[in-house]
C-alpha atoms as a PDB file:
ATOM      1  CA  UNK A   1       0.000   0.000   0.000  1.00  0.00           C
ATOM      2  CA  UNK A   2       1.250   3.275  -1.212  1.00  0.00           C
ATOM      3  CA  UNK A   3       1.094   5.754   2.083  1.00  0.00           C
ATOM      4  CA  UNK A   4       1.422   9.347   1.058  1.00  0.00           C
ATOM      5  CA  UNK A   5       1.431  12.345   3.289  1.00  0.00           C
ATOM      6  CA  UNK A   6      -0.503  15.479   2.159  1.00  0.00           C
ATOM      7  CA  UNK A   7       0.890  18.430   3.477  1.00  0.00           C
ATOM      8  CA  UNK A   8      -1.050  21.857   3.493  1.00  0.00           C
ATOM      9  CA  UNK A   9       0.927  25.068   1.562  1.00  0.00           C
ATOM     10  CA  UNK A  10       0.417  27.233   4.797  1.00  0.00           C
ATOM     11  CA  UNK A  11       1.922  24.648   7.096  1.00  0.00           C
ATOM     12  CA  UNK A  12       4.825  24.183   4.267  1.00  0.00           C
ATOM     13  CA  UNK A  13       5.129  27.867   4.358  1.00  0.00           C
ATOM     14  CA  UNK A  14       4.926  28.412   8.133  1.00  0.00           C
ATOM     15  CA  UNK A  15       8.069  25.126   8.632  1.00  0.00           C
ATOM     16  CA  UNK A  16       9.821  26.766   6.111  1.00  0.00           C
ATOM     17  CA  UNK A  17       9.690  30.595   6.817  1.00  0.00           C
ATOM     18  CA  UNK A  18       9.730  30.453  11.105  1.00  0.00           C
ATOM     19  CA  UNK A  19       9.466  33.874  12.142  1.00  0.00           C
ATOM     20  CA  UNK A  20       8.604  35.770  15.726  1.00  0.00           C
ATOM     21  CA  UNK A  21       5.824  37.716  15.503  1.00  0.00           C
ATOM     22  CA  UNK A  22       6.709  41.224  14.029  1.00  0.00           C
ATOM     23  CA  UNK A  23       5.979  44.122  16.298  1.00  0.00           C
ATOM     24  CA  UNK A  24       2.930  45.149  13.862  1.00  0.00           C
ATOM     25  CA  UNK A  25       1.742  42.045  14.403  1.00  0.00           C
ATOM     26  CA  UNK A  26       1.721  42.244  18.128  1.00  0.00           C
ATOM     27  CA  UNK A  27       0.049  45.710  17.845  1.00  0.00           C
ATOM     28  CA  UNK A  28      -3.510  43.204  17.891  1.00  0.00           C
ATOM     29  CA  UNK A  29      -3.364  42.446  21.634  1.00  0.00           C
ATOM     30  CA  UNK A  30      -4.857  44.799  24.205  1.00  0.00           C
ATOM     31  CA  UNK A  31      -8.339  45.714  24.508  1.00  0.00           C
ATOM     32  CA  UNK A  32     -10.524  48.114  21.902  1.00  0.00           C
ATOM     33  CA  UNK A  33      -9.588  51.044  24.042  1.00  0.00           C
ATOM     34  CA  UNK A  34      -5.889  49.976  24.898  1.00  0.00           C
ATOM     35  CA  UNK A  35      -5.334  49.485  21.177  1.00  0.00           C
ATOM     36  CA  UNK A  36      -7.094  52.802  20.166  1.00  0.00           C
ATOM     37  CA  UNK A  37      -5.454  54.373  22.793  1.00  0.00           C
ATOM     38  CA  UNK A  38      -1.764  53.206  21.377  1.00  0.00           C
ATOM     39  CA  UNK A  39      -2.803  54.263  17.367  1.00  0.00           C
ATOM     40  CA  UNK A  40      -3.707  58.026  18.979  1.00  0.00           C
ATOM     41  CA  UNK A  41      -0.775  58.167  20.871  1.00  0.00           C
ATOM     42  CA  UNK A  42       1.476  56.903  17.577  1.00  0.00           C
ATOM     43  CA  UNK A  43      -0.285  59.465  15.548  1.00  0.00           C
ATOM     44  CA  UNK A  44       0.962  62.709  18.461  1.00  0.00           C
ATOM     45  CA  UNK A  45       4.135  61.109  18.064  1.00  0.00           C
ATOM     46  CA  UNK A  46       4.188  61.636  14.289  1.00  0.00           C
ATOM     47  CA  UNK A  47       2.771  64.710  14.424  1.00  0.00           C
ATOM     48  CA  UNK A  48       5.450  66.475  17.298  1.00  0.00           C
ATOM     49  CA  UNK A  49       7.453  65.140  13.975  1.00  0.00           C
ATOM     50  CA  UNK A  50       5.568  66.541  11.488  1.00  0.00           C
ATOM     51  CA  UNK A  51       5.191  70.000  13.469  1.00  0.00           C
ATOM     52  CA  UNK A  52       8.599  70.647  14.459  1.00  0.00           C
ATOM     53  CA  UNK A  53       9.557  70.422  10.494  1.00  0.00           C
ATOM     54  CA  UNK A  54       6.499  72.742   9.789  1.00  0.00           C
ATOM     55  CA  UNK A  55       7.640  75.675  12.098  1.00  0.00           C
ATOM     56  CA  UNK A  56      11.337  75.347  10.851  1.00  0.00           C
ATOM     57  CA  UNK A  57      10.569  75.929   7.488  1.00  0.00           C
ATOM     58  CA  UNK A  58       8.407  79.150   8.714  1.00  0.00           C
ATOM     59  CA  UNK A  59      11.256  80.102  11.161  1.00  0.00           C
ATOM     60  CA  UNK A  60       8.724  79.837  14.317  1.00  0.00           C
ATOM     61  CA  UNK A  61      11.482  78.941  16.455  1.00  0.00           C
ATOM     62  CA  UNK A  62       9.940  80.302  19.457  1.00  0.00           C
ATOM     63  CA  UNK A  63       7.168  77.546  19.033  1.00  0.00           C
ATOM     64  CA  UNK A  64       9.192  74.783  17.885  1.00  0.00           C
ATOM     65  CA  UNK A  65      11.358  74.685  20.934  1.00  0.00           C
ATOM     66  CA  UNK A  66       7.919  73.860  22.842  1.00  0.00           C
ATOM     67  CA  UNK A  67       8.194  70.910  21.131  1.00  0.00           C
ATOM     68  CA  UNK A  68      10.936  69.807  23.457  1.00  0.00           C
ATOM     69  CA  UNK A  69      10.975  69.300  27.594  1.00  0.00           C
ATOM     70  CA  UNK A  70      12.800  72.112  29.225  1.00  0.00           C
ATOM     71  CA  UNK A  71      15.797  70.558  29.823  1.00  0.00           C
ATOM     72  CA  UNK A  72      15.615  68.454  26.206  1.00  0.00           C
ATOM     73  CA  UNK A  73      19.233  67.391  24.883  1.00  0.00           C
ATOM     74  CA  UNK A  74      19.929  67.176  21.095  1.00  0.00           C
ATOM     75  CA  UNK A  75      22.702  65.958  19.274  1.00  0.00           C
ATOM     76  CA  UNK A  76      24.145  66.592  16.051  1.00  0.00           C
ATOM     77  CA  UNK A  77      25.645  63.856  14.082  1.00  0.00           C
ATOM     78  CA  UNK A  78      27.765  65.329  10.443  1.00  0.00           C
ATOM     79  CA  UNK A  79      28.598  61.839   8.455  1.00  0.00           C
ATOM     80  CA  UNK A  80      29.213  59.952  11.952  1.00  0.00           C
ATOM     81  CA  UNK A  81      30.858  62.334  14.036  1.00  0.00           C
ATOM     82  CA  UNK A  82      29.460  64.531  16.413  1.00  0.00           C
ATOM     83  CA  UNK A  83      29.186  68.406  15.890  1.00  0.00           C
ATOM     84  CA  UNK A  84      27.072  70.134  18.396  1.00  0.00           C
ATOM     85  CA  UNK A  85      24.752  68.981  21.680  1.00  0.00           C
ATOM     86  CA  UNK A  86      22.302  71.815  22.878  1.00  0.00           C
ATOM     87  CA  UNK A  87      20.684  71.685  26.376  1.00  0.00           C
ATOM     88  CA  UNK A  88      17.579  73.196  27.360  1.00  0.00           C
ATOM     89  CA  UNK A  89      15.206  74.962  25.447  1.00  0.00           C
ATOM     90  CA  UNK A  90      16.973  78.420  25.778  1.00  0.00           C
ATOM     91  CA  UNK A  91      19.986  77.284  23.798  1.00  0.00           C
ATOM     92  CA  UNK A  92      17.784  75.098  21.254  1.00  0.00           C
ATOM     93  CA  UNK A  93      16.123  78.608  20.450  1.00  0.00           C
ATOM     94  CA  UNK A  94      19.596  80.274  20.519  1.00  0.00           C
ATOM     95  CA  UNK A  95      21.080  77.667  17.998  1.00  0.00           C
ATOM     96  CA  UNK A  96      18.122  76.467  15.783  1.00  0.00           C
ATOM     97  CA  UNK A  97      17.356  80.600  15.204  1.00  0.00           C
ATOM     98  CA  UNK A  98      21.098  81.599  14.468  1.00  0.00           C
ATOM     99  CA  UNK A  99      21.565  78.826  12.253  1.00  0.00           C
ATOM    100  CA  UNK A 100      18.683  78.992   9.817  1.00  0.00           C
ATOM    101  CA  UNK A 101      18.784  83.034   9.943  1.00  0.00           C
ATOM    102  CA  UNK A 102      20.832  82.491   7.100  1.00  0.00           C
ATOM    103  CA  UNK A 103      18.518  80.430   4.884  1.00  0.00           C
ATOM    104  CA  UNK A 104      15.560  82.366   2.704  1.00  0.00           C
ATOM    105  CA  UNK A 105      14.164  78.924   1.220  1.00  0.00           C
ATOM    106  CA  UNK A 106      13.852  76.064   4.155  1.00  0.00           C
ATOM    107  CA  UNK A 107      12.002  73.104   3.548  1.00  0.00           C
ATOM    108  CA  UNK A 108      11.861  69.702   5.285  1.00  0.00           C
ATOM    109  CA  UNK A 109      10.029  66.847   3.779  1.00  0.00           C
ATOM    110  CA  UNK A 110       9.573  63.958   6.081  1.00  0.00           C
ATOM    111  CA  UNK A 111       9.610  60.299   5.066  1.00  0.00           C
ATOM    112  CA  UNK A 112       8.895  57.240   7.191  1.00  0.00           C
ATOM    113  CA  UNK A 113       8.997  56.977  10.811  1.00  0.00           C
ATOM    114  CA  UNK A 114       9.192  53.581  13.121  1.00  0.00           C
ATOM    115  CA  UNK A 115       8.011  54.032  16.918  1.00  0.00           C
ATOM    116  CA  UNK A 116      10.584  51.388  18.098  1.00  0.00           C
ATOM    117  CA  UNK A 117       9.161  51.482  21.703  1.00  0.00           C
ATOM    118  CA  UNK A 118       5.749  52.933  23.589  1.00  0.00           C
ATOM    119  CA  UNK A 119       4.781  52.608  26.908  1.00  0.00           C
ATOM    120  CA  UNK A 120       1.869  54.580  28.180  1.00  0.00           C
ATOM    121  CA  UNK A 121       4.779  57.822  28.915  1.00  0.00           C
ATOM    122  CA  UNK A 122       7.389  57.402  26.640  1.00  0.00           C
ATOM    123  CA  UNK A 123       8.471  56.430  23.145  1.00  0.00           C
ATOM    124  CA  UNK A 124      11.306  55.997  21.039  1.00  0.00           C
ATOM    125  CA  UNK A 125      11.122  56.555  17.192  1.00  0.00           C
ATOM    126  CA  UNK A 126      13.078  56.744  13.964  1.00  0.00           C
ATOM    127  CA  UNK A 127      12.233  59.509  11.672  1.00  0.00           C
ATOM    128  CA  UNK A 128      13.659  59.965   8.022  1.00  0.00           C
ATOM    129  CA  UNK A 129      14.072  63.923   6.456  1.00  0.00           C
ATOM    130  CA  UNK A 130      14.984  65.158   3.368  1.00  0.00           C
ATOM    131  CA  UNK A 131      16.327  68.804   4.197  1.00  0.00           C
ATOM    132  CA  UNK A 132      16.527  72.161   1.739  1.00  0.00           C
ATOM    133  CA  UNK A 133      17.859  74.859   2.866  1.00  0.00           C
ATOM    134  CA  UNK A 134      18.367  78.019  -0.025  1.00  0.00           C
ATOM    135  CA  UNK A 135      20.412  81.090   1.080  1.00  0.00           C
ATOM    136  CA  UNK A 136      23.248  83.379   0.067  1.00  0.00           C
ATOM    137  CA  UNK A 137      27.385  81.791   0.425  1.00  0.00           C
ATOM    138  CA  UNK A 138      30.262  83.892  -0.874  1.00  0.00           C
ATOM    139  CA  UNK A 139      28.121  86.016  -2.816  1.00  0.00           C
ATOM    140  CA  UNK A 140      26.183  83.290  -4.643  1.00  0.00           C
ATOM    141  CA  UNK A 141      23.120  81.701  -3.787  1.00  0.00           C
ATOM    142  CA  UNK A 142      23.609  78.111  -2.642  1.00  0.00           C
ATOM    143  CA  UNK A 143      21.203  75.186  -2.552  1.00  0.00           C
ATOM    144  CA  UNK A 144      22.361  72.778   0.683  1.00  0.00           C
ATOM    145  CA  UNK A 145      20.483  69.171   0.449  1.00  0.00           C
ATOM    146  CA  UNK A 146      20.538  66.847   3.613  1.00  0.00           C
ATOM    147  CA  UNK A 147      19.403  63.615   4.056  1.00  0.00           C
ATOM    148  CA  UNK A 148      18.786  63.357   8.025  1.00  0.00           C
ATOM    149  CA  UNK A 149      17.537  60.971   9.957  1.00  0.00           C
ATOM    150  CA  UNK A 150      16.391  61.260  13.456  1.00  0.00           C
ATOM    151  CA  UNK A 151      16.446  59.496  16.801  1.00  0.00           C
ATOM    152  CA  UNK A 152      13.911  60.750  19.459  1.00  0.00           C
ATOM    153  CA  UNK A 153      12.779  59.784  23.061  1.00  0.00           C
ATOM    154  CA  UNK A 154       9.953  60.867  23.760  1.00  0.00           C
ATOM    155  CA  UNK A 155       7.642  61.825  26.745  1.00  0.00           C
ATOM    156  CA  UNK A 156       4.361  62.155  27.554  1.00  0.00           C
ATOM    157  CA  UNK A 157       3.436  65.047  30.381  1.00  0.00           C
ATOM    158  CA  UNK A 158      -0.298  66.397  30.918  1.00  0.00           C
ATOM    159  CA  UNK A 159      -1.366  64.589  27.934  1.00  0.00           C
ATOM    160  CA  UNK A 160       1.064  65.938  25.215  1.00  0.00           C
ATOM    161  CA  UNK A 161       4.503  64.443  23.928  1.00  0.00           C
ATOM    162  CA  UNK A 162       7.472  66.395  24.127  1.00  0.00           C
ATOM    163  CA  UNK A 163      10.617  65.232  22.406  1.00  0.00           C
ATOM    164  CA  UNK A 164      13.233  64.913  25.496  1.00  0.00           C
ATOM    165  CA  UNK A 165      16.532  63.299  23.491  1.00  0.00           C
ATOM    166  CA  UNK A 166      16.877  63.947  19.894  1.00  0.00           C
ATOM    167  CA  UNK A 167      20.026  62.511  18.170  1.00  0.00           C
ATOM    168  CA  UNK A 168      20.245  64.352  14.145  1.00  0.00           C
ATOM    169  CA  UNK A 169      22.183  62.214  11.762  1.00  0.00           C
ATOM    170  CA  UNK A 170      23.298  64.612   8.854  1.00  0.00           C
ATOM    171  CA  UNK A 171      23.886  61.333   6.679  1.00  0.00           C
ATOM    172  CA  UNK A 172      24.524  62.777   3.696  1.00  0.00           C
ATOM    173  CA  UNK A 173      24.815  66.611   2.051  1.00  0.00           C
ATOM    174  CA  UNK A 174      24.977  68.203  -1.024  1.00  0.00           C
ATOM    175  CA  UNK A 175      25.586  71.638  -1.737  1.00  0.00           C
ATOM    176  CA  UNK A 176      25.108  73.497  -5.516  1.00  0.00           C
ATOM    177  CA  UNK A 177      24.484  76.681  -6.921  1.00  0.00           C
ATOM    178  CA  UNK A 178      20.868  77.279  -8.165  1.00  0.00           C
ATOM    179  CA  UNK A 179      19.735  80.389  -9.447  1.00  0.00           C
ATOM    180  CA  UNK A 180      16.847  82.769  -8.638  1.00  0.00           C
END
């Protein structure tokens, strides 16, 4: 007698391709209001994001900063190596507004973000920016492309998140002459 086993594709596919749960996948346990609860609080996150590239571009620095805790440190990464930290709100107003006094054109245009860890108070997420900034160098006026990508910690306080650690990775730049 010819005994043959019959074997289902998803069980071939689930020996073959053993994975962990992704963290998307995990997102499904909880209750209705625990779950809800989580998308809203992903969706702040993205917009603190979202915001602080808004009011740069409009040089509303004053604002922006208010997107940070008080005592908020960020960290400036040029092609791996580290080129400024700012403490405090004060100095993140005193910095951010010096530096992009010298831009006419700014313009951020964020990509895709990853919350890579929320509790009920704090978070930690990956954002990707593409970065214009259009101003006057040496007489001519310069176009200066970055590709950045950032590393927050946030927290949550009354209700609203407030970016407390912020590490900027200036991956890559490019700087041309454009005209008018």
């Amino acid at each position: 007698m010819n005994t043959r086993a019959f074997i289902t594709l998803p069980f071939l596919l689930a020996t073959l391709f053993h994975t962990q749960p992704t963290h998307a996948q995990q997102m499904t346990t909880g209750t209705l209001e625990q779950r809800i609860a989580r998308i809203e609080d992903r969706q702040a996150i993205k917009n603190v994001v979202d915001v602080f590239s808004n009011l740069a571009d409009v040089k509303q620095i004053d604002k922006q900063v208010l997107l940070f805790t008080e005592d908020a440190v960020v960290t400036s990464y040029a092609a791996g190596t580290l080129v400024s930290e700012l403490k405090g709100r004060a100095q993140l107003l005193a910095t951010f507004s010096g530096f992009l006094a010298g831009f006419d054109v700014v313009y951020h245009q964020n990509g895709q973000q990853t919350i890579d860890e929320l509790t009920d108070s704090t978070a930690k997420a990956t954002s990707y920016c593409h970065v214009i900034l259009v101003g006057m160098q040496d007489g001519k006026r310069m176009k200066t492309t970055m590709h950045t990508i950032y590393s927050d910690e946030f927290v949550k306080r009354d209700g609203v998140w407030l970016i407390a650690q912020r590490r900027s990775d200036f991956v890559w730049r490019e700087v041309e002459e454009v005209g008018e």
